[in-house]
C-alpha atoms as a PDB file:
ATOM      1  CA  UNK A   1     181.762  42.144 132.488  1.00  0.00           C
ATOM      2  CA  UNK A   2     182.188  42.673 136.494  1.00  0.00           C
ATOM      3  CA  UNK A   3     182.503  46.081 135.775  1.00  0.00           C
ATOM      4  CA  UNK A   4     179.537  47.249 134.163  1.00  0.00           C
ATOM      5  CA  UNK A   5     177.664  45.304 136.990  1.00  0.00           C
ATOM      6  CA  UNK A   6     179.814  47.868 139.407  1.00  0.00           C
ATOM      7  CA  UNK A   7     179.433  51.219 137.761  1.00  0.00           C
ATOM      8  CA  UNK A   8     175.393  50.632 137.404  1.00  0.00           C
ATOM      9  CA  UNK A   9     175.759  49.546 141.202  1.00  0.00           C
ATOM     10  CA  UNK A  10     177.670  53.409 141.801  1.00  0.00           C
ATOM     11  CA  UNK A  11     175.350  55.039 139.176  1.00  0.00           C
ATOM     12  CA  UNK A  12     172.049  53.753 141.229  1.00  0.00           C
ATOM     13  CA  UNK A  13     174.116  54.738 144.696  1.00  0.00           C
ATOM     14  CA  UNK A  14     174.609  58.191 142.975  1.00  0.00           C
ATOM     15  CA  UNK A  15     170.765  58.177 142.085  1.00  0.00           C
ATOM     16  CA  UNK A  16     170.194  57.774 145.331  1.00  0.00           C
ATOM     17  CA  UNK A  17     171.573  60.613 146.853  1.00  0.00           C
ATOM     18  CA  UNK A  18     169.674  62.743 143.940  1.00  0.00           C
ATOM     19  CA  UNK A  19     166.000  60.820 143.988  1.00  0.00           C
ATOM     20  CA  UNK A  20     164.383  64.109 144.608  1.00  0.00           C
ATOM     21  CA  UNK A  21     165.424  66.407 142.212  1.00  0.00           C
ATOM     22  CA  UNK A  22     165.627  64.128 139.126  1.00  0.00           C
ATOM     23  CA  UNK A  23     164.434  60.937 137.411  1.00  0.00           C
ATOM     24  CA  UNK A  24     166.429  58.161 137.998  1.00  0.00           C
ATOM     25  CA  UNK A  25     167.973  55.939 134.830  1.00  0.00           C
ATOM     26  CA  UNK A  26     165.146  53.969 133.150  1.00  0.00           C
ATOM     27  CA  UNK A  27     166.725  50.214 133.039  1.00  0.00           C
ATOM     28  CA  UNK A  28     165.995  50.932 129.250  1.00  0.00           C
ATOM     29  CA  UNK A  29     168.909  53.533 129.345  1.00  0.00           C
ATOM     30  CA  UNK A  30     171.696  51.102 131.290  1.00  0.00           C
ATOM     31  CA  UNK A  31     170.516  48.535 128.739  1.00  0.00           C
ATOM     32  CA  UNK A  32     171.298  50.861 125.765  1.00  0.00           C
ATOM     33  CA  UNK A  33     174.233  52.888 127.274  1.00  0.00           C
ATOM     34  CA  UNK A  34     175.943  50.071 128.991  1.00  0.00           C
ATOM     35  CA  UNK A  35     175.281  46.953 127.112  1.00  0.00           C
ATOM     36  CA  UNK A  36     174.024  47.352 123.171  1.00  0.00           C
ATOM     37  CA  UNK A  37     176.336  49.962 122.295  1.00  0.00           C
ATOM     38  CA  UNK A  38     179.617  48.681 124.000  1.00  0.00           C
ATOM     39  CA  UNK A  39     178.992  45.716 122.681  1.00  0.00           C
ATOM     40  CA  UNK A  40     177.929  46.776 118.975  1.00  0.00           C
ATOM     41  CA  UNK A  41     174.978  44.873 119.587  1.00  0.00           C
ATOM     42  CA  UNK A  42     171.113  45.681 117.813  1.00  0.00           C
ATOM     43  CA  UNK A  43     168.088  45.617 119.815  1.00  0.00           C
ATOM     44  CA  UNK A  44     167.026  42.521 117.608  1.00  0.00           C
ATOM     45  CA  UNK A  45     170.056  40.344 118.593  1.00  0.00           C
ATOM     46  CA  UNK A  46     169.802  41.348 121.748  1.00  0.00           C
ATOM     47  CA  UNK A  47     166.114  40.042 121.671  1.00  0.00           C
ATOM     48  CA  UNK A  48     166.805  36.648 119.904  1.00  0.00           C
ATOM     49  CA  UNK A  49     169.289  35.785 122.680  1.00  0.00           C
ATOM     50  CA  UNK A  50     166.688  36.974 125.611  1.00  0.00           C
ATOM     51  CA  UNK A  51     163.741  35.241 123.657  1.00  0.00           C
ATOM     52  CA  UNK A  52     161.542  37.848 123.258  1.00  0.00           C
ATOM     53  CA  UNK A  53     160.337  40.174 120.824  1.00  0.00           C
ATOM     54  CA  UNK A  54     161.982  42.694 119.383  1.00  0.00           C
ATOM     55  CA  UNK A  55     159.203  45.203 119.815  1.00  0.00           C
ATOM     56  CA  UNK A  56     159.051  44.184 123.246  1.00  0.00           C
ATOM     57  CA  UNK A  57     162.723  45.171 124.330  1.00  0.00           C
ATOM     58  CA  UNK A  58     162.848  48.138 121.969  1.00  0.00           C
ATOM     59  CA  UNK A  59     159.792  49.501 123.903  1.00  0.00           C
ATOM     60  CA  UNK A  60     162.232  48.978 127.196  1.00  0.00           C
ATOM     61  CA  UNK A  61     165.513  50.611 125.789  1.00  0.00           C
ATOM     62  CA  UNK A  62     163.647  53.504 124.480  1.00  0.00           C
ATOM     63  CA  UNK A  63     162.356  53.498 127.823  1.00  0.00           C
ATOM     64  CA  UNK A  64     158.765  53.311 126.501  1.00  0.00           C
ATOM     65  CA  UNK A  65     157.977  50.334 128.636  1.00  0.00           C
ATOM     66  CA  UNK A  66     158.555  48.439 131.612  1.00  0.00           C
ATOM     67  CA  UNK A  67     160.940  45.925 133.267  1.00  0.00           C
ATOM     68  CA  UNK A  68     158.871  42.880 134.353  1.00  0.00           C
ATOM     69  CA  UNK A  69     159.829  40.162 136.500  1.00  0.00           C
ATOM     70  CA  UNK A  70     160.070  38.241 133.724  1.00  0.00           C
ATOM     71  CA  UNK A  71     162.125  40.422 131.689  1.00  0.00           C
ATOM     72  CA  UNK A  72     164.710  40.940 134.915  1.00  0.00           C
ATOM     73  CA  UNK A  73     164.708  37.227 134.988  1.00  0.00           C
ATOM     74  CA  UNK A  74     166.038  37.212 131.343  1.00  0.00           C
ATOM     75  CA  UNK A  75     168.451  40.552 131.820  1.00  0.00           C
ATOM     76  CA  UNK A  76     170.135  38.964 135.239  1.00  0.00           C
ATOM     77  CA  UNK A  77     170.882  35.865 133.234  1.00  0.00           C
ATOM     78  CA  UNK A  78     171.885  36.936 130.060  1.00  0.00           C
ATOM     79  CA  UNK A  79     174.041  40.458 131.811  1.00  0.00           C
ATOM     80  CA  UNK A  80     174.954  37.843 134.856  1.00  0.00           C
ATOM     81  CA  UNK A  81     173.511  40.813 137.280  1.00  0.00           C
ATOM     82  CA  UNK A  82     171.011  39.290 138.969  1.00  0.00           C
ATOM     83  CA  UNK A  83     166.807  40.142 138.585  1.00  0.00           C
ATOM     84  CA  UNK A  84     167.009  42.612 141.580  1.00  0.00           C
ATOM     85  CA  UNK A  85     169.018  44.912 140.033  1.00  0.00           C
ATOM     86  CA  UNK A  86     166.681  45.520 137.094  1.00  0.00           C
ATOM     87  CA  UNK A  87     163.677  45.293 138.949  1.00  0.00           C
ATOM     88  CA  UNK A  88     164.792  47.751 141.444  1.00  0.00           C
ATOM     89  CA  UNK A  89     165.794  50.280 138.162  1.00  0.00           C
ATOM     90  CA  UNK A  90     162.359  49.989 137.654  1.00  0.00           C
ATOM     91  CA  UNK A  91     160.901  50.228 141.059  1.00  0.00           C
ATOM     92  CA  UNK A  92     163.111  53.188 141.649  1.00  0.00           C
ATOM     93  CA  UNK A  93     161.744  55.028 138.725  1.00  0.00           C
ATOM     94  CA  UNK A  94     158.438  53.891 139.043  1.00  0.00           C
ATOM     95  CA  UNK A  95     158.024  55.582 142.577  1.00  0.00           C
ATOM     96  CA  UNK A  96     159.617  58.765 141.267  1.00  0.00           C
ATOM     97  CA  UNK A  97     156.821  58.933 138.753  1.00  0.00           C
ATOM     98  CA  UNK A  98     154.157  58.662 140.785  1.00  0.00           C
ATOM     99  CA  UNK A  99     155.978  60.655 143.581  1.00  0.00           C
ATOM    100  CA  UNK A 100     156.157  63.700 140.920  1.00  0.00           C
ATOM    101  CA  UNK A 101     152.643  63.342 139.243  1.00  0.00           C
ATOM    102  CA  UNK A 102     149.094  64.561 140.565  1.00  0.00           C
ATOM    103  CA  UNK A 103     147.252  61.578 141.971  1.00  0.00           C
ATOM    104  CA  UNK A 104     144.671  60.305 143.977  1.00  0.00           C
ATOM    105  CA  UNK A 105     147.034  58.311 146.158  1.00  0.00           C
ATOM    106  CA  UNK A 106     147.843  62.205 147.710  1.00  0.00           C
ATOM    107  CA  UNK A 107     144.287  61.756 149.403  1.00  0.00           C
ATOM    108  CA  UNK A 108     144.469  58.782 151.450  1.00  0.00           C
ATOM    109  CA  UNK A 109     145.085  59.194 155.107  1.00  0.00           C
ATOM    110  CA  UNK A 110     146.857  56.518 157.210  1.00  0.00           C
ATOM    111  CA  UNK A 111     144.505  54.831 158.940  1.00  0.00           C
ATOM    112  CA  UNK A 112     143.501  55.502 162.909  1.00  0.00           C
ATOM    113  CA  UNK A 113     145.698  53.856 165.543  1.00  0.00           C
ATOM    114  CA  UNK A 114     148.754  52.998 163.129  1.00  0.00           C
ATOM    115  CA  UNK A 115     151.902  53.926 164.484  1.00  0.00           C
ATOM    116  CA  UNK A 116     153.816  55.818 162.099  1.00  0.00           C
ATOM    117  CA  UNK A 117     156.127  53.844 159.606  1.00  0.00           C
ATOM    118  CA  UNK A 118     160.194  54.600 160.823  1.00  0.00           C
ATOM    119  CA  UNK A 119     161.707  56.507 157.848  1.00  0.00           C
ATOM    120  CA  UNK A 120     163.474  54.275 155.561  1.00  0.00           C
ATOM    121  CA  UNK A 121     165.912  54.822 152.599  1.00  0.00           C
ATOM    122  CA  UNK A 122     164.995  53.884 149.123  1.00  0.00           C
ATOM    123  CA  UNK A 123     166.470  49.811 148.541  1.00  0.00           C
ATOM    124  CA  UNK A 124     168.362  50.032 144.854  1.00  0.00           C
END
């Protein structure tokens, strides 16, 4: 299953390059896409072998919910990934969210006598 570990790791590179103009992949949609259906596998049996609900990762893959440390504890064991990857899914979409909604968070000013932060590139 070293593969599928390597073409979400080029699908979040690709992402990447393209974090302005659309959403990226809810971890929801690399759980469906590149794990349940390859593997002919039902959101239920998929949640008996993590140990949580079914509710719970059907809210995930249909990208109704969230990837919590917890849950990218269970995915990096049970997909032998790795938590990061699945929390930075989530991170990655989570900023592009906020990034493209009105907020309050547009008000806030940096604060006097801060040097400004050095430009950095999204971590995936």
């Amino acid at each position: 299953m070293w593969w599928i570990t390597r073409i979400i790791i080029e699908d979040m590179a690709m992402l990447d390059r393209s974090l302005k103009t659309r959403r990226p992949l809810h971890p929801g949609a690399i759980i469906r896409d590149h794990y349940l259906e390859p593997l002919d596998m039902t959101i239920t049996a998929l949640a008996g072998h993590l140990g949580v609900s079914r509710k719970t990762l059907s809210k995930v893959v249909n990208e109704h919910g969230s990837i919590t440390s917890d849950m990218a504890q269970r995915l990096g064991r049970a997909f032998d990934t790795g938590p990061e990857l699945w929390m930075n899914m989530q991170k990655a979409c989570d900023l592009w969210d906020s990034e493209h909604m009105p907020g309050d968070w547009r008000k806030v000013a940096p604060l006097p006598g801060l040097a400004p932060a050095p430009e950095q590139s999204p971590v995936l």
